[in-house]
PDB file of N, CA and C in Angstrom:
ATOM      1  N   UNK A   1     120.868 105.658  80.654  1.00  0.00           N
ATOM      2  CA  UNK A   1     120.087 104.680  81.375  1.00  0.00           C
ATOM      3  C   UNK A   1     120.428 104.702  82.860  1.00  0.00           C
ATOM      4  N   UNK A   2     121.346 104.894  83.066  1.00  0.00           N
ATOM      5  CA  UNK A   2     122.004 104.915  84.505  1.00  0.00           C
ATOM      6  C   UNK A   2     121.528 106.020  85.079  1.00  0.00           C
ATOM      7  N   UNK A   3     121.392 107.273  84.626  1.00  0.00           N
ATOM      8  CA  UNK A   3     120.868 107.959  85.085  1.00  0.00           C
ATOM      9  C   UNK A   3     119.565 108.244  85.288  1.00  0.00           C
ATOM     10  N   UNK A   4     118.714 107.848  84.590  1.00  0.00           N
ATOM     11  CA  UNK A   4     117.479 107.103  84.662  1.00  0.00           C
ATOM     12  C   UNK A   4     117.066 106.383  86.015  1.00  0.00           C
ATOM     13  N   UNK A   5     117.868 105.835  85.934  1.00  0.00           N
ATOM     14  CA  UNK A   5     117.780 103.877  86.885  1.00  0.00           C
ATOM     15  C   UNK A   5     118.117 105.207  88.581  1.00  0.00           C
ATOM     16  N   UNK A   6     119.227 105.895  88.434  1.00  0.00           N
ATOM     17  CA  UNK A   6     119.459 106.824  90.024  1.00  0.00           C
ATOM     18  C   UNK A   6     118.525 107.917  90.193  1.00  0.00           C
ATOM     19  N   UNK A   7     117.887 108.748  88.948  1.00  0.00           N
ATOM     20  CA  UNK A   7     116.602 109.619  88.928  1.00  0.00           C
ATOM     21  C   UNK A   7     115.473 108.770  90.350  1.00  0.00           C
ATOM     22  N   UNK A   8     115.096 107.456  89.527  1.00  0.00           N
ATOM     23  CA  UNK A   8     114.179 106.982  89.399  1.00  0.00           C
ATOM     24  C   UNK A   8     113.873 106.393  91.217  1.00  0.00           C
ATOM     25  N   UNK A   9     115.311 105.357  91.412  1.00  0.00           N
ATOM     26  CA  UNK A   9     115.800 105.359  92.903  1.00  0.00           C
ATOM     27  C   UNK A   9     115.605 106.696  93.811  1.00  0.00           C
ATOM     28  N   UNK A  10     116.220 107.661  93.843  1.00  0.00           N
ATOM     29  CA  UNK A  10     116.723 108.584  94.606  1.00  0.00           C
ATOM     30  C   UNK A  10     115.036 109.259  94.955  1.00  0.00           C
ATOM     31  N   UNK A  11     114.243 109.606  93.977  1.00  0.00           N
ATOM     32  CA  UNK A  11     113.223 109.896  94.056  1.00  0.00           C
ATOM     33  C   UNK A  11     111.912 109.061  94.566  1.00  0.00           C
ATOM     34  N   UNK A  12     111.824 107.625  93.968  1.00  0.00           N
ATOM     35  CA  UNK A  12     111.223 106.388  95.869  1.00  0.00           C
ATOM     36  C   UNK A  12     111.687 106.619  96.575  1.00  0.00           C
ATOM     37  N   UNK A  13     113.156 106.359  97.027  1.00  0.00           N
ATOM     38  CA  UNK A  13     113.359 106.697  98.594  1.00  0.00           C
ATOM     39  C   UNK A  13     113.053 108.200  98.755  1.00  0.00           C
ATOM     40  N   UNK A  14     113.407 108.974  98.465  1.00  0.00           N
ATOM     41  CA  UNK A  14     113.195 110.264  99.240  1.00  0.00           C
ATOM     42  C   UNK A  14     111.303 110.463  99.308  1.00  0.00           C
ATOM     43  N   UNK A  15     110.982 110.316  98.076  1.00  0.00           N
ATOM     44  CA  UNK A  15     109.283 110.575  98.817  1.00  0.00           C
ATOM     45  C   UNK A  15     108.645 109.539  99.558  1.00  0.00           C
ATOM     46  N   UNK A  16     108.861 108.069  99.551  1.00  0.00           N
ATOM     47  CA  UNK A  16     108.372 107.104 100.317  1.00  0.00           C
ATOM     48  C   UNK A  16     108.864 107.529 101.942  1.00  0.00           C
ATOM     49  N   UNK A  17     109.846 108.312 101.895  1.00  0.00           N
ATOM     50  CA  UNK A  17     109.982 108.718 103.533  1.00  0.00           C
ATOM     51  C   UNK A  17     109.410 109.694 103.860  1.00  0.00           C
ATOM     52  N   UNK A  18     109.044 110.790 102.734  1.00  0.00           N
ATOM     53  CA  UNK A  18     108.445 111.819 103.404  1.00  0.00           C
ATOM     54  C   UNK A  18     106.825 111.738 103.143  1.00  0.00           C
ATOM     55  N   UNK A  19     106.294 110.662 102.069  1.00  0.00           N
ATOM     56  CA  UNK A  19     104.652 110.378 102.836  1.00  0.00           C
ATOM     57  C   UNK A  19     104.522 109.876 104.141  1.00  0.00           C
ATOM     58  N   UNK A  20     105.636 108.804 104.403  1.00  0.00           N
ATOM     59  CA  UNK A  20     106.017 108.021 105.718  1.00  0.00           C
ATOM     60  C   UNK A  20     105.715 109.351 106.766  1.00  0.00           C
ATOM     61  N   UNK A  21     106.609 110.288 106.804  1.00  0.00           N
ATOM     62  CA  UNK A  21     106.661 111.201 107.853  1.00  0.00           C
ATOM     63  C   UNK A  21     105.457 111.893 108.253  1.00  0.00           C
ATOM     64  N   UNK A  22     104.677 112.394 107.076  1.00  0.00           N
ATOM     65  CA  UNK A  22     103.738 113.362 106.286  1.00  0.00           C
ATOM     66  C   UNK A  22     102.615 112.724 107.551  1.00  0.00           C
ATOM     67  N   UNK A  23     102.589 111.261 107.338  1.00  0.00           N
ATOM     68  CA  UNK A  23     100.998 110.720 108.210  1.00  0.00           C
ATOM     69  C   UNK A  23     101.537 109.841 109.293  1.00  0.00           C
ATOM     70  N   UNK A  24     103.222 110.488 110.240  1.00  0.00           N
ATOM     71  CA  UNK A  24     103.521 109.875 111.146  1.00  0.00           C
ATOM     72  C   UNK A  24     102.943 110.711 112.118  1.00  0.00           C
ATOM     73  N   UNK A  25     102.643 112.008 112.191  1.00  0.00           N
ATOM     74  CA  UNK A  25     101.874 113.143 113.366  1.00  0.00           C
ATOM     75  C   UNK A  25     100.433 112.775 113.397  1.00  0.00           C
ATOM     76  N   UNK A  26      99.908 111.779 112.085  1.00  0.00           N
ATOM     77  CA  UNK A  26      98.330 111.647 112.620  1.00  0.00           C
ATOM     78  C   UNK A  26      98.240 110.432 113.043  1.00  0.00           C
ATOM     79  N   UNK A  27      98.781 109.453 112.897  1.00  0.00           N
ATOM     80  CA  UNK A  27      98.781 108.212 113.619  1.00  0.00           C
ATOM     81  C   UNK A  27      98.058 107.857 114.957  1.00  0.00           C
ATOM     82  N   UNK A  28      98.144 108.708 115.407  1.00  0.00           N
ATOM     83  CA  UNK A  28      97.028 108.820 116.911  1.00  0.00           C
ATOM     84  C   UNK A  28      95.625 108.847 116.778  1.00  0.00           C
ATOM     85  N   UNK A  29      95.367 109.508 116.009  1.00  0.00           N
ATOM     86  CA  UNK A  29      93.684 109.315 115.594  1.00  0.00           C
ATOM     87  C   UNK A  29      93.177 108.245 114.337  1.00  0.00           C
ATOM     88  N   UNK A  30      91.954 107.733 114.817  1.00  0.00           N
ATOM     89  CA  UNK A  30      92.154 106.477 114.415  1.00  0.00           C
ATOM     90  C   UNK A  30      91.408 106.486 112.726  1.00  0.00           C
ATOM     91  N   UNK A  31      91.665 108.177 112.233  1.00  0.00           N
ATOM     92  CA  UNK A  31      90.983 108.625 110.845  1.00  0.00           C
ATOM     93  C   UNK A  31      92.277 108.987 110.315  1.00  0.00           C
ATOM     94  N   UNK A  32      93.010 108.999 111.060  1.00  0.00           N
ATOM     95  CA  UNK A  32      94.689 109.034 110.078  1.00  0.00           C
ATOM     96  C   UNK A  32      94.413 107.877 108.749  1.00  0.00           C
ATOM     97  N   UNK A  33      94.253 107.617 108.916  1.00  0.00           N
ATOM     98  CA  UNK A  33      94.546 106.673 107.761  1.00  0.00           C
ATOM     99  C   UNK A  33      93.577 106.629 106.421  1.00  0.00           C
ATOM    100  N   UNK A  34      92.422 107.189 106.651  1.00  0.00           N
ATOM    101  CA  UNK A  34      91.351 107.158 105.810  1.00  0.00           C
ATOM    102  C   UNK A  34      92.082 108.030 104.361  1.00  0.00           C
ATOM    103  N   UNK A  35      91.103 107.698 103.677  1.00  0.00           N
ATOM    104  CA  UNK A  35      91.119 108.305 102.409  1.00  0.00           C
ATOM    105  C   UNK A  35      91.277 110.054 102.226  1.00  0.00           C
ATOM    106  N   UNK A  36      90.285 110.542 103.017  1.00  0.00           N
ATOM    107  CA  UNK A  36      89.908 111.708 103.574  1.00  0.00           C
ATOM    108  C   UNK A  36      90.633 112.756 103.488  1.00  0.00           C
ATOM    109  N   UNK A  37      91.557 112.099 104.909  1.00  0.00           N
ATOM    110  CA  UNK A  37      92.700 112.496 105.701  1.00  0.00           C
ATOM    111  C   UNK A  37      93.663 112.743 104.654  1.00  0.00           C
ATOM    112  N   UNK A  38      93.784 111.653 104.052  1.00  0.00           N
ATOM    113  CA  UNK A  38      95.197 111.756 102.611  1.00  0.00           C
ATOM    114  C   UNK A  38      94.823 112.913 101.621  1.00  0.00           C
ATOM    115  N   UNK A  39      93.629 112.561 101.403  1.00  0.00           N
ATOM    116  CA  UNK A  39      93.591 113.915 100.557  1.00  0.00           C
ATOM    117  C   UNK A  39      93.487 114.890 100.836  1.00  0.00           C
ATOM    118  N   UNK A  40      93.539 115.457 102.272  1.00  0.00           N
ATOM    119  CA  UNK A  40      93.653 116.481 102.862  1.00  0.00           C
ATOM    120  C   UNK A  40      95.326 116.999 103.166  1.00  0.00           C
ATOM    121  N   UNK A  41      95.774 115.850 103.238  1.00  0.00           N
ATOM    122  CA  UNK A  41      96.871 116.382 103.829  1.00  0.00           C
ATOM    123  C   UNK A  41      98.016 116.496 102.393  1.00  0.00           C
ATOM    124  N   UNK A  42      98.487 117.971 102.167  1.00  0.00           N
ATOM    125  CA  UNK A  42      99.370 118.283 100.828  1.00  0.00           C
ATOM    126  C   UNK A  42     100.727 118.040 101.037  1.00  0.00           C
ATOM    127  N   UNK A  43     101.171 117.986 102.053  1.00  0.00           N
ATOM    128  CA  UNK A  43     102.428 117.407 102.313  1.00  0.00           C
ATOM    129  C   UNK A  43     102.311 115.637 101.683  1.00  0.00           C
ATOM    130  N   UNK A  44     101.716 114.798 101.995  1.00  0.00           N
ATOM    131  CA  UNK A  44     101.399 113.465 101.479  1.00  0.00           C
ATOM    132  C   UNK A  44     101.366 113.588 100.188  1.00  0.00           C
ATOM    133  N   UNK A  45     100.003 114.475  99.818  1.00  0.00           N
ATOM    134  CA  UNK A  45      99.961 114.234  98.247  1.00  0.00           C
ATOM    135  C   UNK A  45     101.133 114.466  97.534  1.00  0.00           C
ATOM    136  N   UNK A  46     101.713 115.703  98.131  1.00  0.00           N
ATOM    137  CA  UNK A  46     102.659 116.183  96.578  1.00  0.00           C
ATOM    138  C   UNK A  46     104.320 115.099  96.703  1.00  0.00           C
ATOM    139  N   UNK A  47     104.132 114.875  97.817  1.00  0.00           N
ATOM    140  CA  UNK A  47     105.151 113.396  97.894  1.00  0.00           C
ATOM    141  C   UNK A  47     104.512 111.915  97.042  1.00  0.00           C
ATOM    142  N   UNK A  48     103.535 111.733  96.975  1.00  0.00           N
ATOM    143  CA  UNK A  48     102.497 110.921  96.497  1.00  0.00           C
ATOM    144  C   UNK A  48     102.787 111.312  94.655  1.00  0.00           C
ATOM    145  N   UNK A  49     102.709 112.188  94.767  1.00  0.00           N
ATOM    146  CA  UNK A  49     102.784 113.168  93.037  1.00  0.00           C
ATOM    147  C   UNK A  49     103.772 112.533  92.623  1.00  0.00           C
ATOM    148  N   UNK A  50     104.887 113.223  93.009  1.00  0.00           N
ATOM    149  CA  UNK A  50     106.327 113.026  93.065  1.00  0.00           C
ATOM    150  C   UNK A  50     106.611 111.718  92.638  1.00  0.00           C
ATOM    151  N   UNK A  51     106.346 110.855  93.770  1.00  0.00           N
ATOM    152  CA  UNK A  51     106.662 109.045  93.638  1.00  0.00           C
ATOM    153  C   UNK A  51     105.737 108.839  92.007  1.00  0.00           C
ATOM    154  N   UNK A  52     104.376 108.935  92.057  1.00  0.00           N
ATOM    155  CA  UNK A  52     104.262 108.757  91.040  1.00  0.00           C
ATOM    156  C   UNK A  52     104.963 108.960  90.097  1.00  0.00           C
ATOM    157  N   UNK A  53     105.314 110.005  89.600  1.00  0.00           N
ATOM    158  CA  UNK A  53     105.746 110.777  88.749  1.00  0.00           C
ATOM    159  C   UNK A  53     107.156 109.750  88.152  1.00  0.00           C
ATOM    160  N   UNK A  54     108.074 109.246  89.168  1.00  0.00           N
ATOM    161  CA  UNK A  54     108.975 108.518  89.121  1.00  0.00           C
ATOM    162  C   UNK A  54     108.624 107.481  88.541  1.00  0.00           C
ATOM    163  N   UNK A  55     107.337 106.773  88.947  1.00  0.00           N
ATOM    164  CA  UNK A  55     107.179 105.226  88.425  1.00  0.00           C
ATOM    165  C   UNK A  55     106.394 105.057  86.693  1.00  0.00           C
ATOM    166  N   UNK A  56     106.434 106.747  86.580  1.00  0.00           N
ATOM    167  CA  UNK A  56     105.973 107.011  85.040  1.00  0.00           C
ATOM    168  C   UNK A  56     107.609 106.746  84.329  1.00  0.00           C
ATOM    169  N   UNK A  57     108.249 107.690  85.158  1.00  0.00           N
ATOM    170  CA  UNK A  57     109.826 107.705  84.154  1.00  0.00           C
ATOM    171  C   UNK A  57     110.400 106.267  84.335  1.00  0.00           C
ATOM    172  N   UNK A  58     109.888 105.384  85.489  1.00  0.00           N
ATOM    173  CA  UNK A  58     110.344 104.139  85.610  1.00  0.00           C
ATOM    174  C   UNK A  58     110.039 102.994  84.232  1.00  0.00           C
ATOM    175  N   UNK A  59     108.713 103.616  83.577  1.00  0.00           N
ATOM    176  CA  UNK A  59     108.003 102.969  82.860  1.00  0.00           C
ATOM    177  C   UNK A  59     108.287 103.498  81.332  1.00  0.00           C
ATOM    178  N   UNK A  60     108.509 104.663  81.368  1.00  0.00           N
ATOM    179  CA  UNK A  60     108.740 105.288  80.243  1.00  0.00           C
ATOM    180  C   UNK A  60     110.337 104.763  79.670  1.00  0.00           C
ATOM    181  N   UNK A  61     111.857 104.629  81.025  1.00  0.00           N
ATOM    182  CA  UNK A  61     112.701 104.400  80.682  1.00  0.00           C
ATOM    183  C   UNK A  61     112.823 102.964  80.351  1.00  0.00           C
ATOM    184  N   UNK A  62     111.660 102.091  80.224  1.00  0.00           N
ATOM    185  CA  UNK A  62     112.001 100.658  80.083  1.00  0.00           C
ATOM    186  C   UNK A  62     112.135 100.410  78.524  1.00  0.00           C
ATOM    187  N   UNK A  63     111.834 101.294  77.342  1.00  0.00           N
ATOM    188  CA  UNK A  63     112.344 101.417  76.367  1.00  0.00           C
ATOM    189  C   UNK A  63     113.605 101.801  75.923  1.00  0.00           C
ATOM    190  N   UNK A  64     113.882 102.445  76.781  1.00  0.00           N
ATOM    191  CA  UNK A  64     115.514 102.437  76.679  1.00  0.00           C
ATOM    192  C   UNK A  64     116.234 100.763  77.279  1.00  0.00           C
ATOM    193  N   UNK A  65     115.533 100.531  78.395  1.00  0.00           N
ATOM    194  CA  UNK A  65     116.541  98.991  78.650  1.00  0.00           C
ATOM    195  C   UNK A  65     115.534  98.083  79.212  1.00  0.00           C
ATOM    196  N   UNK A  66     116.235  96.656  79.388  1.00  0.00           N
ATOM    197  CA  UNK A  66     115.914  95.828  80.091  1.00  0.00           C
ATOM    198  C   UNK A  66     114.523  95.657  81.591  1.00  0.00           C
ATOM    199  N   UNK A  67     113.707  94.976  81.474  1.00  0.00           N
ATOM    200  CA  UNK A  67     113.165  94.984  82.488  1.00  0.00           C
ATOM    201  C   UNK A  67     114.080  94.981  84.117  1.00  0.00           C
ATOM    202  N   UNK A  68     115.059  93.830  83.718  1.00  0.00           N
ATOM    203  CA  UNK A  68     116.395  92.967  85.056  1.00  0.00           C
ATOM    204  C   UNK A  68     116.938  94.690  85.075  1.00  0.00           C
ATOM    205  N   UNK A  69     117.406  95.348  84.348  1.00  0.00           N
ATOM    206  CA  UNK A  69     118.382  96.146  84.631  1.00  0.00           C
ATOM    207  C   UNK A  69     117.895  97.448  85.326  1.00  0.00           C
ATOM    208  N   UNK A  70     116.889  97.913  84.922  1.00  0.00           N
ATOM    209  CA  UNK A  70     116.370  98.959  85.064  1.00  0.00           C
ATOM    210  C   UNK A  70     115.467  98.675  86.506  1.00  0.00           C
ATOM    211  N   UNK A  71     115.068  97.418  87.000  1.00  0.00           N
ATOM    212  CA  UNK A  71     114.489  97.042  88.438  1.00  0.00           C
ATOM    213  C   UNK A  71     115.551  96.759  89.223  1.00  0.00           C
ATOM    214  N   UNK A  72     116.909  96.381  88.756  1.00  0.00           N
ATOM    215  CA  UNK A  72     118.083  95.969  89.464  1.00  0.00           C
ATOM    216  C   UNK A  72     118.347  97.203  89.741  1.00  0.00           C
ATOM    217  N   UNK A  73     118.466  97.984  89.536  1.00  0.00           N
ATOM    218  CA  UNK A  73     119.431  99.319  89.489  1.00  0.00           C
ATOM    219  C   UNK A  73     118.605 100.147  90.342  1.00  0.00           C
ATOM    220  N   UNK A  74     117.098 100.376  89.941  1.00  0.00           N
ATOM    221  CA  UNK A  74     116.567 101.438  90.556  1.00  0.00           C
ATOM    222  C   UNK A  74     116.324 100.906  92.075  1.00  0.00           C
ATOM    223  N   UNK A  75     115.989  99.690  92.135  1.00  0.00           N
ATOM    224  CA  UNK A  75     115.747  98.697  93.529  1.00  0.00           C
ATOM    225  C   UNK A  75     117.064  99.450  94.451  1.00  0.00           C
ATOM    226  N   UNK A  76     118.196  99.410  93.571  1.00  0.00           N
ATOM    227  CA  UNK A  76     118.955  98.968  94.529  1.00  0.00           C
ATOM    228  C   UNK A  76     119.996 100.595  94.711  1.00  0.00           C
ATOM    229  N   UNK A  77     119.240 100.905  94.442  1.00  0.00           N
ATOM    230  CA  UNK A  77     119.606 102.776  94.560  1.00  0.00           C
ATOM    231  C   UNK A  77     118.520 103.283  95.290  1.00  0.00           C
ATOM    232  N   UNK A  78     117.495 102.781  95.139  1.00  0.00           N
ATOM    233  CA  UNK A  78     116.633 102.748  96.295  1.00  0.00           C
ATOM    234  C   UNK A  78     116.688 102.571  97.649  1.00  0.00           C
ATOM    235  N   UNK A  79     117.207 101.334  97.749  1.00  0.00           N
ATOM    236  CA  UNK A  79     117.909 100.508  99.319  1.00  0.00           C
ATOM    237  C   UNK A  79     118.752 101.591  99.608  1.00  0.00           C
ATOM    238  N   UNK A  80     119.165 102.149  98.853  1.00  0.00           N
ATOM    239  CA  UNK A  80     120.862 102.715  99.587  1.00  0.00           C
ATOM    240  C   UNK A  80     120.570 104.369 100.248  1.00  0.00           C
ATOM    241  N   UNK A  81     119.126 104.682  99.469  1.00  0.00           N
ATOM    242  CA  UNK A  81     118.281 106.215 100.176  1.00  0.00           C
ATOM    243  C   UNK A  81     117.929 105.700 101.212  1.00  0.00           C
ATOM    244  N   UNK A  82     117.116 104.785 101.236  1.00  0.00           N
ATOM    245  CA  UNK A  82     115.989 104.525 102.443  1.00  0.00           C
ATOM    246  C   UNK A  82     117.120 103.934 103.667  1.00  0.00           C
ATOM    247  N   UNK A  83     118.115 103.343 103.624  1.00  0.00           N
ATOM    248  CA  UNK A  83     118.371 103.059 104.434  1.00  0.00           C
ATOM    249  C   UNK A  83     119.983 103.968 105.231  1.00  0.00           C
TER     250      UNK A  83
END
């Protein structure tokens, strides 16, 4: 479960920074942000993939434990990438 709960962490923070990054060079034009744009840009998506992908094993490992434990843990293995 623990390993689960740091999978699950380590993998939000690391892709929530690199979609972050992915659509920090288009920010200047004011179609950065569209739908479009995202699906154009594969650096986003496959970070986008990725995160998903995590909040499947996030969902999948809640049969193994606790709702508290498994949001406590991954939350907070989370905080400790991103920041």
């Amino acid at each position: 479960m623990l390993l689960l709960c740091a999978a699950v962490g380590l993998v939000w923070g690391v892709t929530n920074a690199l979609m972050k990054a992915s659509t920090a060079a288009d920010t200047s034009d004011s179609k950065a942000w569209s739908l479009g744009a995202l699906l154009r840009n594969w650096k986003y998506l496959t970070a986008l993939a990725a995160n998903q992908s995590a909040s499947l094993l996030f969902l999948w490992s809640l049969a193994e434990a606790t709702l508290l434990a498994m949001a406590l843990m991954s939350a907070g293995i989370y905080l400790c990438v991103t920041s």
